[in-house]
N, C-alpha and C. Protein backbone atom coordinates (compact mmCIF):
# COMPACT_ATOMS: atom_id res chain seq x y z
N UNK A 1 9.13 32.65 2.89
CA UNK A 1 7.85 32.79 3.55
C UNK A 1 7.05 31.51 3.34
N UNK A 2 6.17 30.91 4.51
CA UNK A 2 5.94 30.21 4.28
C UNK A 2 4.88 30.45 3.34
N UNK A 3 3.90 28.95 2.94
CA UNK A 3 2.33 29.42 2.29
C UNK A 3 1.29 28.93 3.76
N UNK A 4 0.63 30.09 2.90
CA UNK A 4 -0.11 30.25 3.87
C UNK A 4 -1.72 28.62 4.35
N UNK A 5 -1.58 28.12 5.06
CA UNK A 5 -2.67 26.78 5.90
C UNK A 5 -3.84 27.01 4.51
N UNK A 6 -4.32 25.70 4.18
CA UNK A 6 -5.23 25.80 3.67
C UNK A 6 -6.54 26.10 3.79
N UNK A 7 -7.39 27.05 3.49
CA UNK A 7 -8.75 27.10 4.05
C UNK A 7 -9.79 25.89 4.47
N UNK A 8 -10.76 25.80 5.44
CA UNK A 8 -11.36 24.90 5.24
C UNK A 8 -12.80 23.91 4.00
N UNK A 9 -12.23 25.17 3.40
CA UNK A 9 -12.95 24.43 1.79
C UNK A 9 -12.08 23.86 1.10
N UNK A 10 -10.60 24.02 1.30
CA UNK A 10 -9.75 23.29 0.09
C UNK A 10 -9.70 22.02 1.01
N UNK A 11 -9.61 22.10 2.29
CA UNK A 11 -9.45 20.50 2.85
C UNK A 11 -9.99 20.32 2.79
N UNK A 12 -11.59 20.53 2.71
CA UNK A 12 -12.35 19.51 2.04
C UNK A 12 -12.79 19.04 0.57
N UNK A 13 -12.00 20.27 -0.49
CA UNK A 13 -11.61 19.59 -1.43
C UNK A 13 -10.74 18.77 -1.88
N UNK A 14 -9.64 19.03 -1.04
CA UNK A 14 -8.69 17.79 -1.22
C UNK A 14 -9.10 16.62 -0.70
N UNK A 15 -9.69 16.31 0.38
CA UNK A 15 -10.42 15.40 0.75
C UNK A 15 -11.36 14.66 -0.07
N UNK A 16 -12.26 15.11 -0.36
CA UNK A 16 -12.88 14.69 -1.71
C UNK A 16 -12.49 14.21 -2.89
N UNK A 17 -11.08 14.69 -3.24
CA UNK A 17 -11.03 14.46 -4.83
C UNK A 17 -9.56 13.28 -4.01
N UNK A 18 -9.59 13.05 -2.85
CA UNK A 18 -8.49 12.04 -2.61
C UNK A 18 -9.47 10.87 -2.18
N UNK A 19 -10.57 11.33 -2.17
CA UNK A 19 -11.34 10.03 -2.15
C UNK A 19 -12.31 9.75 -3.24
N UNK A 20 -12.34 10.22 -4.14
CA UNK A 20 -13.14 9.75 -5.23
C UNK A 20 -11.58 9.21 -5.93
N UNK A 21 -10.71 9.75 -6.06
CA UNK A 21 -9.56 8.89 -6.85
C UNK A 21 -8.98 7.58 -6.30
N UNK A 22 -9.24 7.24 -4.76
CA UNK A 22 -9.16 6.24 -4.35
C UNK A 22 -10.90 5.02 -4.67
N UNK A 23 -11.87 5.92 -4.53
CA UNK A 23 -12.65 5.32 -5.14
C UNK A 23 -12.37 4.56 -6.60
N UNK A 24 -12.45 6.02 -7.35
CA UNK A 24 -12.28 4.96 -8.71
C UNK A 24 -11.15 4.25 -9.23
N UNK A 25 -10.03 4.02 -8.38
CA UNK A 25 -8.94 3.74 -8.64
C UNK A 25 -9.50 2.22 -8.38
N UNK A 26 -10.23 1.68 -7.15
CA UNK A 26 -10.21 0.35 -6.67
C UNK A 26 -11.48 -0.07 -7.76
N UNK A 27 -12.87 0.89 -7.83
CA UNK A 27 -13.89 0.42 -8.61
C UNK A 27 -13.13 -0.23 -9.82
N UNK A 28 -11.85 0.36 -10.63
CA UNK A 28 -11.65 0.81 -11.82
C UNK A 28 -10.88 -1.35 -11.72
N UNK A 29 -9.92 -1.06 -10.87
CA UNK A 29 -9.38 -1.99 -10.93
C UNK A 29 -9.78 -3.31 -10.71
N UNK A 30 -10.79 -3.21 -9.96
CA UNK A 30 -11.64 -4.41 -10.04
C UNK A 30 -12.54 -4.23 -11.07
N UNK A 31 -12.58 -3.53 -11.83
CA UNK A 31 -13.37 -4.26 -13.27
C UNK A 31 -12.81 -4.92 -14.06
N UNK A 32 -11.33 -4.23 -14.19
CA UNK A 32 -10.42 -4.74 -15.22
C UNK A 32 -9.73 -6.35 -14.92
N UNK A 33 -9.67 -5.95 -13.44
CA UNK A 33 -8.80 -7.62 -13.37
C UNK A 33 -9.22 -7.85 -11.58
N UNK A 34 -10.47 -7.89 -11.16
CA UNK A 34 -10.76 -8.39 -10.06
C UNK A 34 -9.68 -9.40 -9.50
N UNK A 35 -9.51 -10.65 -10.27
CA UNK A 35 -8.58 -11.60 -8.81
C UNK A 35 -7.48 -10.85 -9.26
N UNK A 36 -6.49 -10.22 -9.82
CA UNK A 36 -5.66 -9.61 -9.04
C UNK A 36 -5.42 -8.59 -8.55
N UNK A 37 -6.56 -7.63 -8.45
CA UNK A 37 -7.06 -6.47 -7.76
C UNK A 37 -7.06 -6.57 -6.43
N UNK A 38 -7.47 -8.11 -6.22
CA UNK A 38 -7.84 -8.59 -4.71
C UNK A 38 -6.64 -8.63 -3.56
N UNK A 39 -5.28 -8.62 -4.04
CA UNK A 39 -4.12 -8.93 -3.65
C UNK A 39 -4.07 -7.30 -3.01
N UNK A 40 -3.77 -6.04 -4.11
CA UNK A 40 -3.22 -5.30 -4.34
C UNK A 40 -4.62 -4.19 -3.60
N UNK A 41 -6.19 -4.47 -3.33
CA UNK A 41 -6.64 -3.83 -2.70
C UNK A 41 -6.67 -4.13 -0.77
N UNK A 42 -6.10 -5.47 -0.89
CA UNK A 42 -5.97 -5.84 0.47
C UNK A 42 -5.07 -5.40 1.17
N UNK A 43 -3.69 -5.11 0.37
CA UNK A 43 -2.67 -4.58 1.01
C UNK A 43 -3.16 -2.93 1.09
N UNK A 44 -3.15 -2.23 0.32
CA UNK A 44 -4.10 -1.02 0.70
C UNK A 44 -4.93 -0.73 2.09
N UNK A 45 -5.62 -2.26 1.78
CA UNK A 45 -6.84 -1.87 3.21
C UNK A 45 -5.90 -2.33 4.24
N UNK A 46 -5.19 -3.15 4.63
CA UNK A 46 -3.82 -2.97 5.74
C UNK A 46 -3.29 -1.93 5.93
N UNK A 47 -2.66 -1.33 5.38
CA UNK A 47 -2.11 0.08 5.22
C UNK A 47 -3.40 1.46 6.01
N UNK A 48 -4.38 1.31 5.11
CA UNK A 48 -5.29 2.33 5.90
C UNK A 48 -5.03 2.11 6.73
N UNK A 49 -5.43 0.82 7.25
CA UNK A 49 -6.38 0.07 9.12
C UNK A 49 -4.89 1.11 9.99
N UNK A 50 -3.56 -0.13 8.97
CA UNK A 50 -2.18 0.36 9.91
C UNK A 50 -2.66 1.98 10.57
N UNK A 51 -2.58 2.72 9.32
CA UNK A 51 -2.89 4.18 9.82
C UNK A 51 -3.64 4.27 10.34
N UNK A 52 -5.11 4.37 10.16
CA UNK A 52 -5.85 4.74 10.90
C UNK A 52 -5.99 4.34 12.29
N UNK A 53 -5.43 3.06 12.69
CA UNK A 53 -5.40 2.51 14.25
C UNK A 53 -4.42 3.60 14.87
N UNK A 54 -3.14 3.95 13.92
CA UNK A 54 -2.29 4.79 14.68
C UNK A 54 -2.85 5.78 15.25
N UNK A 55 -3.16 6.49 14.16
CA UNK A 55 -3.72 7.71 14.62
C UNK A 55 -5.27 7.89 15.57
N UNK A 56 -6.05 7.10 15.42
CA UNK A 56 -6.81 6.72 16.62
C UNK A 56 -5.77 6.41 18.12
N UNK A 57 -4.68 5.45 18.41
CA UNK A 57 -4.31 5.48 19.20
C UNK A 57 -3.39 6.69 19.67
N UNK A 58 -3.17 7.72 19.04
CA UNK A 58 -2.05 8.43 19.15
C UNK A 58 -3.48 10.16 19.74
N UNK A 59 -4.07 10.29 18.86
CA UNK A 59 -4.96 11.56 19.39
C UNK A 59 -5.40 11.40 20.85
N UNK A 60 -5.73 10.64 21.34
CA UNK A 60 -6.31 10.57 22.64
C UNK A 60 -5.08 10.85 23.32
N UNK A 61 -3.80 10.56 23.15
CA UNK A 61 -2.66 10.63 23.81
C UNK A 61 -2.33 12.47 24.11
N UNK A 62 -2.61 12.94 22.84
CA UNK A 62 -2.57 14.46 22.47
C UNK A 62 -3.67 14.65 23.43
N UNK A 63 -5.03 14.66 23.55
CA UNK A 63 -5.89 14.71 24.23
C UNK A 63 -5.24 15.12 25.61
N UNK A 64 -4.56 13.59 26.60
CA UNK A 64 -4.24 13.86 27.80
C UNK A 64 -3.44 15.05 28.48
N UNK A 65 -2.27 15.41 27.05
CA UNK A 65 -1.47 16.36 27.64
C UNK A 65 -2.19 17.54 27.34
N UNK A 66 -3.30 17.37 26.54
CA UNK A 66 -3.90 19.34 26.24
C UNK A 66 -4.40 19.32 27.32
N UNK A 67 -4.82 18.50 28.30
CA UNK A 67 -5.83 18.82 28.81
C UNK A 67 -4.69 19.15 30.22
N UNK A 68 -3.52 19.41 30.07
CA UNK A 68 -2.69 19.88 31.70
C UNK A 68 -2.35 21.28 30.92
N UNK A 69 -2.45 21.06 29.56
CA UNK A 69 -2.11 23.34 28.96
C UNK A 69 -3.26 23.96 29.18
N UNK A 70 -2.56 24.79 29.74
CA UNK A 70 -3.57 26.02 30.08
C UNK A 70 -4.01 26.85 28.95
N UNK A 71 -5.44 26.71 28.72
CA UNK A 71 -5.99 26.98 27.88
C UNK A 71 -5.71 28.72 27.04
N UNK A 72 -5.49 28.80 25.28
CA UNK A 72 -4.67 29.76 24.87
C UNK A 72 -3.09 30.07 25.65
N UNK A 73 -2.50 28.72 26.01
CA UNK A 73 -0.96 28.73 25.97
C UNK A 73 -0.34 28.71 24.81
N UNK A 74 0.42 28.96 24.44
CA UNK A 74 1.49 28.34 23.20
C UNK A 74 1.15 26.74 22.94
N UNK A 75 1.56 26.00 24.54
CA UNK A 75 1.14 24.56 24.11
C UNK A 75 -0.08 24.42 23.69
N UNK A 76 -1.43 25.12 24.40
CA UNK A 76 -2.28 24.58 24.26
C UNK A 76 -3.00 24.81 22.36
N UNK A 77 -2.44 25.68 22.64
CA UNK A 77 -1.96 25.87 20.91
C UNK A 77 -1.75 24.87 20.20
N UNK A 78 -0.50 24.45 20.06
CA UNK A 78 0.72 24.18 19.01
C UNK A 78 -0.66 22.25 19.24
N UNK A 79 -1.32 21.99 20.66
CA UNK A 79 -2.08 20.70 20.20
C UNK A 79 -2.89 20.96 19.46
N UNK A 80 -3.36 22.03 19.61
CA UNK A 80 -4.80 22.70 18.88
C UNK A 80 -4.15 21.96 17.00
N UNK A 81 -3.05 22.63 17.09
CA UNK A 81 -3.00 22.41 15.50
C UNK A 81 -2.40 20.86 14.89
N UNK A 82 -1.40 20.31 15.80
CA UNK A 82 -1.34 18.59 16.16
C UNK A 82 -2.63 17.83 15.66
N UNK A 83 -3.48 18.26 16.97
CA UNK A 83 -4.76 17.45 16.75
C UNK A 83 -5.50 17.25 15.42
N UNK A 84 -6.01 18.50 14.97
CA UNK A 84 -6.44 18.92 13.55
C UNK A 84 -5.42 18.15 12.74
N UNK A 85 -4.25 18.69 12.38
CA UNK A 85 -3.57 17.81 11.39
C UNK A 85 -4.12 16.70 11.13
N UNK A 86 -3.80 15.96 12.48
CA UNK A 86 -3.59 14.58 12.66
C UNK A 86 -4.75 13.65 12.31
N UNK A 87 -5.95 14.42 12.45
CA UNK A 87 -7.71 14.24 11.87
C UNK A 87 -7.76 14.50 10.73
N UNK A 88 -7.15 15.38 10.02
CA UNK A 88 -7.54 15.81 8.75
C UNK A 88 -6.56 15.15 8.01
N UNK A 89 -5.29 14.78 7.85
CA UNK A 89 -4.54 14.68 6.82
C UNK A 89 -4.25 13.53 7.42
N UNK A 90 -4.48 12.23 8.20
CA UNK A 90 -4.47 10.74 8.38
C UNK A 90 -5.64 10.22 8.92
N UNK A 91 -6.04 10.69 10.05
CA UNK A 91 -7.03 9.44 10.76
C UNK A 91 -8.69 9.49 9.79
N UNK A 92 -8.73 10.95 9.01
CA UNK A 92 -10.31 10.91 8.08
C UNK A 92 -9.65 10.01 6.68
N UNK A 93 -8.83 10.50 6.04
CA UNK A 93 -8.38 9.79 5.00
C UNK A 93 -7.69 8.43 4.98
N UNK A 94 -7.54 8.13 6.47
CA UNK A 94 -7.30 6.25 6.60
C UNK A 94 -8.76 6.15 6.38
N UNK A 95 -9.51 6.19 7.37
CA UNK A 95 -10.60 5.58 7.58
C UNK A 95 -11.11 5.44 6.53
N UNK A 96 -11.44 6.77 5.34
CA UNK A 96 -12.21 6.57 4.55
C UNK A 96 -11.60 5.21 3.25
N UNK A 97 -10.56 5.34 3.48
CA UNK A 97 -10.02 4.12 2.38
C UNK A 97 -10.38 2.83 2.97
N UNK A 98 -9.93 2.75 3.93
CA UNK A 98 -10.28 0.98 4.94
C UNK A 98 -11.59 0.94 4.72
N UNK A 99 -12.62 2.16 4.93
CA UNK A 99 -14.11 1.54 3.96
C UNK A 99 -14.73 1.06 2.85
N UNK A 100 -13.89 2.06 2.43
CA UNK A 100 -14.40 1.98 0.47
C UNK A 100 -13.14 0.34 0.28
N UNK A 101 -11.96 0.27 0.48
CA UNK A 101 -11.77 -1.16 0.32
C UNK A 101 -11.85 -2.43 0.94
N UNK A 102 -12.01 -2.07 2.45
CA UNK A 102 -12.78 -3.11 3.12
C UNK A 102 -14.04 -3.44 2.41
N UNK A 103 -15.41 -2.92 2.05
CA UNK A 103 -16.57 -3.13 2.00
C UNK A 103 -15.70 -3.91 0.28
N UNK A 104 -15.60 -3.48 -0.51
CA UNK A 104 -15.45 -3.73 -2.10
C UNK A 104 -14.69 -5.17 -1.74
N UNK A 105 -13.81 -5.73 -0.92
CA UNK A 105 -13.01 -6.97 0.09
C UNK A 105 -13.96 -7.67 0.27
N UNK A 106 -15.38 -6.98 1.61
CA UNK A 106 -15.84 -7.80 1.71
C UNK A 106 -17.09 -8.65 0.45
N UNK A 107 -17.21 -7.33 -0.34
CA UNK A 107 -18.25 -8.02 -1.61
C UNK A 107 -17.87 -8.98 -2.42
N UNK A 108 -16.59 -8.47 -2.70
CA UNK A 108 -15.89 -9.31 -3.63
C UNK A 108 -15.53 -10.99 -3.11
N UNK A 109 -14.85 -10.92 -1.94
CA UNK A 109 -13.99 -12.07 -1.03
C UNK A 109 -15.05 -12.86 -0.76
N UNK A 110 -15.95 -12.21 -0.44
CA UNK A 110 -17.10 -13.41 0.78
C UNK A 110 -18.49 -12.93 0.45
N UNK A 111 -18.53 -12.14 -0.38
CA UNK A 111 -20.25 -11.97 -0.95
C UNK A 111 -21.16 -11.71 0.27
N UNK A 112 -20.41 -10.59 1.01
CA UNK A 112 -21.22 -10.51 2.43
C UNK A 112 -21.58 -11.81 3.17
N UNK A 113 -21.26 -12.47 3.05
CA UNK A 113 -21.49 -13.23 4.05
C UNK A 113 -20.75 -13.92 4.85
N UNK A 114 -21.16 -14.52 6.21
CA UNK A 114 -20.74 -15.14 7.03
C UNK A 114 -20.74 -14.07 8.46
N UNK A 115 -21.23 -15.04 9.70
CA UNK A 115 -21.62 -14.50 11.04
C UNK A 115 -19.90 -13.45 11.24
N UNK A 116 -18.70 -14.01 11.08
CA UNK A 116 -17.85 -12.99 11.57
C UNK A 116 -17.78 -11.74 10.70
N UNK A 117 -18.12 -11.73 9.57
CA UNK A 117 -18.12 -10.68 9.26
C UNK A 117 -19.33 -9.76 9.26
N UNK A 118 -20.29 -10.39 9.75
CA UNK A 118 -21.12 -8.99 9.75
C UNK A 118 -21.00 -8.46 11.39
N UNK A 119 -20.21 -9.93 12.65
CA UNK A 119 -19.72 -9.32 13.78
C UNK A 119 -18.65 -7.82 13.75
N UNK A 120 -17.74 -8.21 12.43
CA UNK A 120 -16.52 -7.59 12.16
C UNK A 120 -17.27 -5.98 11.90
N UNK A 121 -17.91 -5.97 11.06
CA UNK A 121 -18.30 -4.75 10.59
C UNK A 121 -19.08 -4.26 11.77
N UNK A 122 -19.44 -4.55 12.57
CA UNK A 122 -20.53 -4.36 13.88
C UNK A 122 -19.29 -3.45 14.60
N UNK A 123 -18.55 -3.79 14.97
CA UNK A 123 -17.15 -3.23 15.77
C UNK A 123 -16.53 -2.45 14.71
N UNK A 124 -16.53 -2.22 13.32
CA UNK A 124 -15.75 -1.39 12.25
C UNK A 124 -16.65 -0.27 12.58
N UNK A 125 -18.02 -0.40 12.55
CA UNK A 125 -18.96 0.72 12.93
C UNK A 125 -18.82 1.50 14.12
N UNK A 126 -18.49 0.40 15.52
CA UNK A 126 -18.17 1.11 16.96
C UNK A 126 -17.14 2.37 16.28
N UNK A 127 -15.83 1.50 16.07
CA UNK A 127 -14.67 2.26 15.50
C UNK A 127 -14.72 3.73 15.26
N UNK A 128 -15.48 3.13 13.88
CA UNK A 128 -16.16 4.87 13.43
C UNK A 128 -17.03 5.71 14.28
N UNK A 129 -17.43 5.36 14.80
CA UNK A 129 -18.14 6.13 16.54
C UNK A 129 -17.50 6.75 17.04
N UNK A 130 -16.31 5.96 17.43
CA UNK A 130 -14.99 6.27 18.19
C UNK A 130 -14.39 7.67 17.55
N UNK A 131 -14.56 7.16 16.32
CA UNK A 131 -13.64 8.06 15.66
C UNK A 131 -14.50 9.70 14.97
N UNK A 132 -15.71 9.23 15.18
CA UNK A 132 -16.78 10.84 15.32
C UNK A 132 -16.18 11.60 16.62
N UNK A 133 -16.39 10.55 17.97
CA UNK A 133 -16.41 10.80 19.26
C UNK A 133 -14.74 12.15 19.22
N UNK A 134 -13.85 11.55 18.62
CA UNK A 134 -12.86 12.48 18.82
C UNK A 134 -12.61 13.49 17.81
N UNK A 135 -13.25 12.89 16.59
CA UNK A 135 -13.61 14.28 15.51
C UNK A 135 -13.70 15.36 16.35
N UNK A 136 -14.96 15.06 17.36
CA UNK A 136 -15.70 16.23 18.15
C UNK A 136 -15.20 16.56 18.92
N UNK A 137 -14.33 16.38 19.56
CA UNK A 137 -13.23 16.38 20.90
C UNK A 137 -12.00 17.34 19.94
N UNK A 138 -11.49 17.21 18.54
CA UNK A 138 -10.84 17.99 18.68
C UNK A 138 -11.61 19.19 18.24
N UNK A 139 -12.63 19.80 18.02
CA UNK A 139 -13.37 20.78 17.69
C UNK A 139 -13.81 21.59 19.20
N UNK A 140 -14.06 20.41 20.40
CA UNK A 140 -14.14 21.26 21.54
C UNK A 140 -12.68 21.86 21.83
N UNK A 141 -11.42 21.17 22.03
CA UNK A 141 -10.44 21.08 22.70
C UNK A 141 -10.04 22.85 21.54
N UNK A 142 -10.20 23.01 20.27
CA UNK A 142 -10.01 24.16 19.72
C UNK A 142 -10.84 25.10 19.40
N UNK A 143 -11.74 24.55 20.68
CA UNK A 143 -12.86 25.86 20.90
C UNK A 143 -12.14 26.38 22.58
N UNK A 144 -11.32 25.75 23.51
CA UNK A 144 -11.27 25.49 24.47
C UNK A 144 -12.41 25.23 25.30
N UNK A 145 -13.09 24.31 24.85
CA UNK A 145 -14.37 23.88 25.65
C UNK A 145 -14.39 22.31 26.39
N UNK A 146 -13.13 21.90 26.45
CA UNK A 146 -12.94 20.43 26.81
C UNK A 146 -13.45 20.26 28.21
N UNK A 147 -13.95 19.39 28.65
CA UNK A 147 -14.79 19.03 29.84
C UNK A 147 -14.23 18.30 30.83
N UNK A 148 -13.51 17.13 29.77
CA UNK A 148 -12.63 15.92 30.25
C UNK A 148 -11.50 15.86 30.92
N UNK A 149 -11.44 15.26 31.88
CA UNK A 149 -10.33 15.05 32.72
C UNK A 149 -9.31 13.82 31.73
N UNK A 150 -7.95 14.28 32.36
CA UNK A 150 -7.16 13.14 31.87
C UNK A 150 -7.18 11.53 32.30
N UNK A 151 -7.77 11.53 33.32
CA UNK A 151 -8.22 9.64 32.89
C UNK A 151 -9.32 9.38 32.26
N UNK A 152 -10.24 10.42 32.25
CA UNK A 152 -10.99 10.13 30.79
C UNK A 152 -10.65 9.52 29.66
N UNK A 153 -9.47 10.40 29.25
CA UNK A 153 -8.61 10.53 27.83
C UNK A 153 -7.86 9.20 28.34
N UNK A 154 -7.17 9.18 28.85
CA UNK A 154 -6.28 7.72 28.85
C UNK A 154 -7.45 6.26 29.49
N UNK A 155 -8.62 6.18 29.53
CA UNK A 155 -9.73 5.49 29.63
C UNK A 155 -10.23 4.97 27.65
N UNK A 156 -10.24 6.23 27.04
CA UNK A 156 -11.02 6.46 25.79
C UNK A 156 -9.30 5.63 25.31
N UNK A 157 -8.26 6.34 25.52
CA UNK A 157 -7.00 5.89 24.66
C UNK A 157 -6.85 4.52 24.30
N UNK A 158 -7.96 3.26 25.26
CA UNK A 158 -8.02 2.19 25.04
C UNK A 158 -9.03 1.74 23.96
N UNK A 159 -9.48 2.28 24.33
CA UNK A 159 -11.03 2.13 23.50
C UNK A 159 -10.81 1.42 21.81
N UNK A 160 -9.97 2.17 21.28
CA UNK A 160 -9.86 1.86 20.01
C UNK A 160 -8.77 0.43 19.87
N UNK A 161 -7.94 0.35 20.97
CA UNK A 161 -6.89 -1.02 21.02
C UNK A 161 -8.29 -2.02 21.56
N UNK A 162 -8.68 -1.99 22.06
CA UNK A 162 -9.86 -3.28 22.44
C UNK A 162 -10.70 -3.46 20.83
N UNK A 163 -11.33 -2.68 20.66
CA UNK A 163 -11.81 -3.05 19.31
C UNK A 163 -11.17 -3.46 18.12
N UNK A 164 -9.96 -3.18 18.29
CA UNK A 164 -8.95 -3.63 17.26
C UNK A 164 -8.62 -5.19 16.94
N UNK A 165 -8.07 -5.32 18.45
CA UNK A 165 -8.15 -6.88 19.00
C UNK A 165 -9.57 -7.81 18.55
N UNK A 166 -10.72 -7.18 19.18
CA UNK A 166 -11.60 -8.50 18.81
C UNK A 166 -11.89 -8.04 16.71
N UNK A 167 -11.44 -7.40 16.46
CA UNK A 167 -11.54 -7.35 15.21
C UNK A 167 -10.32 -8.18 14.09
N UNK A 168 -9.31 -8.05 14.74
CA UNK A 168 -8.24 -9.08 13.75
C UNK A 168 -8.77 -10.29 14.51
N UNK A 169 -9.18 -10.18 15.87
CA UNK A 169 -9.70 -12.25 16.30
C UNK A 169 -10.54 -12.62 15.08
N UNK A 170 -11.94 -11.89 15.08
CA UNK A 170 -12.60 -12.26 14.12
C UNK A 170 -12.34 -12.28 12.58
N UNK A 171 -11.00 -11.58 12.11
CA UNK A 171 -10.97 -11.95 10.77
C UNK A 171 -9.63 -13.02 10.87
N UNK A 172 -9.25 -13.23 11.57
CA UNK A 172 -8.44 -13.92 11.66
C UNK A 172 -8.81 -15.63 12.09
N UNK A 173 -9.67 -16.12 13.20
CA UNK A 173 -10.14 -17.14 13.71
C UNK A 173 -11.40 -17.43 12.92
N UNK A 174 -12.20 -16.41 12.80
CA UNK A 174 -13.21 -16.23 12.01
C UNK A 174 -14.34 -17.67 12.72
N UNK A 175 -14.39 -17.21 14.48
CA UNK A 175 -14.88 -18.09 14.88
C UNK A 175 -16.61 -18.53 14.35
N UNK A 176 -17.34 -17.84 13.80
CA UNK A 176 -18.98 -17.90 13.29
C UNK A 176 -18.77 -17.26 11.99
C-alpha cells in the first residue's frame, strides 16, 4: 500500500526546514571559510538556476496540454497532480536556493555593486513574478478555473527563456 500524499502543512514543513538548512548550511559556511565557500556556493546557485529554469520552462508546457483535457478527466487530473508536484518539490525549492545563494554571491563577490547587477536582479525579480504568475495558474487549473487559451500558455512558455538570456548576457558580458 502505498503512503498516503503529504498534507499541506507537512509540505510546508518540509519546505521550511529544507530551507532554513540550506540557509544555514551557506550562512554557516561562509563564516568558516568564505573564499572557499565561494566556489562550492556558486556551483549550488547553478544547479538551482539549472532547475529552476527547467521547471519554469517545462509547467507552462503542462499548462498547454491541460488546457485541451476536459475538465475532471483522468488527464485533466493526473496534470492537476504533475503541475503541483512540479511547483512544490522543484520549481519553489530551486528558486528559493538561487536566492538565498545568489544574494549571499552577490554580497560576498561584488559587495552589491555594479550597474549589471542590480540590472540582473531587476529581471531575477521579473522571474519571480513569472514564477508567482504560475504558482497561481496551477491553483486555478486545480480549481478547474483556467481562463487561458493555449497560445496564451505557449506565449507565457517563452517568457521565462527571454529573461534567462538577457540574464546570463548580463552576468556574463557584464556590459554596465
Amino acid at each position: 500500500m502505498a503512503n498516503p500524499s503529504p498534507t499541506p502543512r507537512e509540505r510546508a514543513i518540509r519546505a521550511v526546514v529544507a530551507l532554513a538548512i540550506t540557509v544555514l548550511g551557506v550562512v554557516g559556511l561562509g563564516l568558516v571559510a568564505p573564499v572557499a565557500a565561494a566556489g562550492w556556493i556558486k556551483a549550488l546557485h547553478v544547479v538551482a538556476i539549472i532547475s529552476w529554469m527547467a521547471a519554469m520552462l517545462y509547467l507552462p508546457r503542462l499548462f498547454i496540454y491541460h488546457v485541451a483535457a476536459t475538465p475532471g478527466s483522468e488527464t485533466s487530473e493526473t496534470f492537476k497532480v504533475m503541475e503541483r508536484r512540479l511547483l512544490e518539490y522543484i520549481m519553489n525549492p530551486a528558486m528559493m536556493v538561487s536566492w538565498v545563494a545568489g544574494l549571499w554571491l552577490a554580497w560576498v563577490s561584488f559587495g552589491m555593486k555594479g550597474g549589471w547587477l542590480h540590472a540582473k536582479l531587476a529581471f531575477v525579480f521579473a522571474l519571480s513574478g513569472v514564477h508567482g504568475y504560475f504558482a497561481g495558474a496551477v491553483r486555478r487549473f486545480a480549481e478547474d478555473r483556467n481562463t487561458k487559451s493555449q497560445r496564451f500558455w505557449r506565449v507565457m512558455n517563452e517568457v521565462p527563456t527571454v529573461i534567462m538570456i538577457v540574464v546570463v548576457v548580463l552576468v556574463i558580458i557584464k556590459p554596465f
